[in-house]
Protein backbone atom coordinates (compact mmCIF):
# COMPACT_ATOMS: atom_id res chain seq x y z
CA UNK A 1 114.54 104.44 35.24
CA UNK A 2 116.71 102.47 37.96
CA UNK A 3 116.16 103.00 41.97
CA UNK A 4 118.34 105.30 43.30
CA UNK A 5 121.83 102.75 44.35
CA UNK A 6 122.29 104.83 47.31
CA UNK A 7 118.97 104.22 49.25
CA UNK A 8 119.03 100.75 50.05
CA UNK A 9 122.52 101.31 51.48
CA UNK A 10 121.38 104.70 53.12
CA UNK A 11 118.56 102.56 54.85
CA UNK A 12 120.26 99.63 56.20
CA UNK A 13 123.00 102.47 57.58
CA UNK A 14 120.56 103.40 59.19
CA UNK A 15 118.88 100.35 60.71
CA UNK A 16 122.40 99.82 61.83
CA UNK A 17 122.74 102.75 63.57
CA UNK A 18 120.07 102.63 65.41
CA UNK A 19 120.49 99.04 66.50
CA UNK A 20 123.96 100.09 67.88
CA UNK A 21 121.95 102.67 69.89
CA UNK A 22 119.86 100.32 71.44
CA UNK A 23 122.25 98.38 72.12
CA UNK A 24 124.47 100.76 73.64
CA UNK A 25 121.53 102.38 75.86
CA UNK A 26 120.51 98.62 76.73
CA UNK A 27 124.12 97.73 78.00
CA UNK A 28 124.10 101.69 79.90
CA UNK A 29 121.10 100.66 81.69
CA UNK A 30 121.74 96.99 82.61
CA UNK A 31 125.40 98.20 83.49
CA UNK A 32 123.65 100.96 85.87
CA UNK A 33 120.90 98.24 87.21
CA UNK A 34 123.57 96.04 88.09
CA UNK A 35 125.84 98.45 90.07
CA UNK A 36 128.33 97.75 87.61
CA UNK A 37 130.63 100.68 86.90
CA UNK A 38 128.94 102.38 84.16
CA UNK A 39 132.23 103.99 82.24
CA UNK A 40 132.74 104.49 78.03
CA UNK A 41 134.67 101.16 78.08
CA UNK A 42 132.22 98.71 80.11
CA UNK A 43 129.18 100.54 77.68
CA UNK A 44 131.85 99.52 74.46
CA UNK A 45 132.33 96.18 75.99
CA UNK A 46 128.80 95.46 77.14
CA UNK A 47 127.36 96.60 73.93
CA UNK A 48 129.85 95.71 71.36
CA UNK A 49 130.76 98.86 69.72
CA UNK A 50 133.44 101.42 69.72
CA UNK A 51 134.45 103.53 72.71
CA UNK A 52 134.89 106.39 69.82
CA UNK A 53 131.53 105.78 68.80
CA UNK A 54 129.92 106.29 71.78
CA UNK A 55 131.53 109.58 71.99
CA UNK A 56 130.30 110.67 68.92
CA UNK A 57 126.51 110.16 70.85
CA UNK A 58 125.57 113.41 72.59
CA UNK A 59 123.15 112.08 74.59
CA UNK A 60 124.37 108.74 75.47
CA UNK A 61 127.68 110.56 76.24
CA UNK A 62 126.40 112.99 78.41
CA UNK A 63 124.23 109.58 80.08
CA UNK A 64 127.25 107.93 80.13
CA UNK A 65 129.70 110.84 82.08
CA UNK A 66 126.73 111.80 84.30
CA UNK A 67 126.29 108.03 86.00
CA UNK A 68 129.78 107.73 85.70
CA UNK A 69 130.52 111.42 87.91
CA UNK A 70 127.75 110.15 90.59
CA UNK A 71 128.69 106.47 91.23
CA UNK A 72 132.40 107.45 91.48
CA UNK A 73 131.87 110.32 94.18
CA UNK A 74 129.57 107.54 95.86
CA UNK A 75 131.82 105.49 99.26
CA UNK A 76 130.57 102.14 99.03
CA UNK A 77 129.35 100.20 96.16
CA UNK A 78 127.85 102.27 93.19
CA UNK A 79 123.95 101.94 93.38
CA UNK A 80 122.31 102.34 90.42
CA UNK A 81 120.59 105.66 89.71
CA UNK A 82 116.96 104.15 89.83
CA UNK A 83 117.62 102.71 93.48
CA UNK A 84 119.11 106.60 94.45
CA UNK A 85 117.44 108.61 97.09
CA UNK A 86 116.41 111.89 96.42
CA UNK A 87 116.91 114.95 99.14
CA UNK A 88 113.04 115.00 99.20
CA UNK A 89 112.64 111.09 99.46
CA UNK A 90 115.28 111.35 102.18
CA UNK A 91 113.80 114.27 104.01
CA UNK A 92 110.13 112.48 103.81
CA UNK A 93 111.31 109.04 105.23
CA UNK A 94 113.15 111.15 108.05
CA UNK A 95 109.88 112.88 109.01
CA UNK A 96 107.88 109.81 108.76
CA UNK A 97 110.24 107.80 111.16
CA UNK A 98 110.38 110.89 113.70
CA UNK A 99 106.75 110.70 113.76
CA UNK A 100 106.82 106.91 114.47
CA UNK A 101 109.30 107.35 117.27
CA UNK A 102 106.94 109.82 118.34
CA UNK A 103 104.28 107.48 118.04
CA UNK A 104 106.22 105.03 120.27
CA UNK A 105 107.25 107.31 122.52
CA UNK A 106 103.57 107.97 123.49
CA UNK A 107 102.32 104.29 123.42
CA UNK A 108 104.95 103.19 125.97
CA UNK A 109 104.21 105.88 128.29
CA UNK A 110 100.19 105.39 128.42
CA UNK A 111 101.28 101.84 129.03
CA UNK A 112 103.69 102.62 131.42
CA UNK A 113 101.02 104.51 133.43
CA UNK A 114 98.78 101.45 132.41
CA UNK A 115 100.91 99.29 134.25
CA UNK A 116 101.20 101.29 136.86
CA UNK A 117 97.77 101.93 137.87
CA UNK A 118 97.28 97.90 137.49
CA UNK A 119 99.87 96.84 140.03
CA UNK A 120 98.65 99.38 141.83
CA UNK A 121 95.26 98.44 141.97
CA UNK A 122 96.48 94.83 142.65
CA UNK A 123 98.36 95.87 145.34
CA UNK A 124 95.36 97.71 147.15
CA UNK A 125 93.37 95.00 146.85
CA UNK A 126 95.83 92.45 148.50
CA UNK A 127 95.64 94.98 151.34
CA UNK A 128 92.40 95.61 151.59
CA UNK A 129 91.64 91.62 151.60
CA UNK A 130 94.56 91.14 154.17
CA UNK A 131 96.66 88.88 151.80
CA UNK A 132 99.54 91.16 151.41
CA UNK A 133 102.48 89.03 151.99
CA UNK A 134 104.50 92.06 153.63
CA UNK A 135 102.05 92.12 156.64
């Protein structure tokens, strides 16, 4: 009984496939790190494959349009989608540096009274030891 012809050639179109993958998901996420435009032709280019082909990938398709729809709306330089605030990130930094400002806001005013009491104090006790240089 001979091996079945087709399964060596079913298996290596396989391993090909799925090198082609990686490689296409490895130039979408090195395109995206770099703040390159991430479009169907730069992922082609970048990985070496088909623009067609790519389409034919549901998922690195969908990848593809989705980085593609939020770096073009962005003004500016695209930044990649793992450097990309979220609303909560946003809205947690904003509290954080209103609190700090708050912070600030109430440090300089205890040392303004700080100060205050000081010089006054100092000036007292120039009066009080007749070396006020306003007499």
């Amino acid at each position: 009984m001979h091996p079945d012809p087709a399964t060596p050639l079913a298996v290596a179109a396989a391993r090909r496939h799925e090198l082609t993958r990686a490689r296409a998901i490895q130039a979408l996420r090195e395109l995206d790190r770099a703040g390159a435009p991430v479009t169907f032709a730069s992922v082609a280019a970048a990985a070496g494959t088909s623009r067609s082909w790519l389409y034919t990938q549901p998922d690195i398709r969908d990848q593809i349009q989705r980085l593609r729809d939020s770096t073009s709306r962005a003004p500016g330089a695209p930044v990649p989608a793992g450097q990309r605030s979220t609303d909560a990130s946003l809205h947690a930094r904003l509290a954080a540096a209103l609190q700090r400002n708050q912070a600030l806001t109430d440090e300089n005013t205890r040392l303004r009274r700080q100060l205050a009491r000081a010089l006054g104090d100092q000036r007292t006790t120039r009066t009080r030891s007749g070396n006020d240089p306003t007499w």
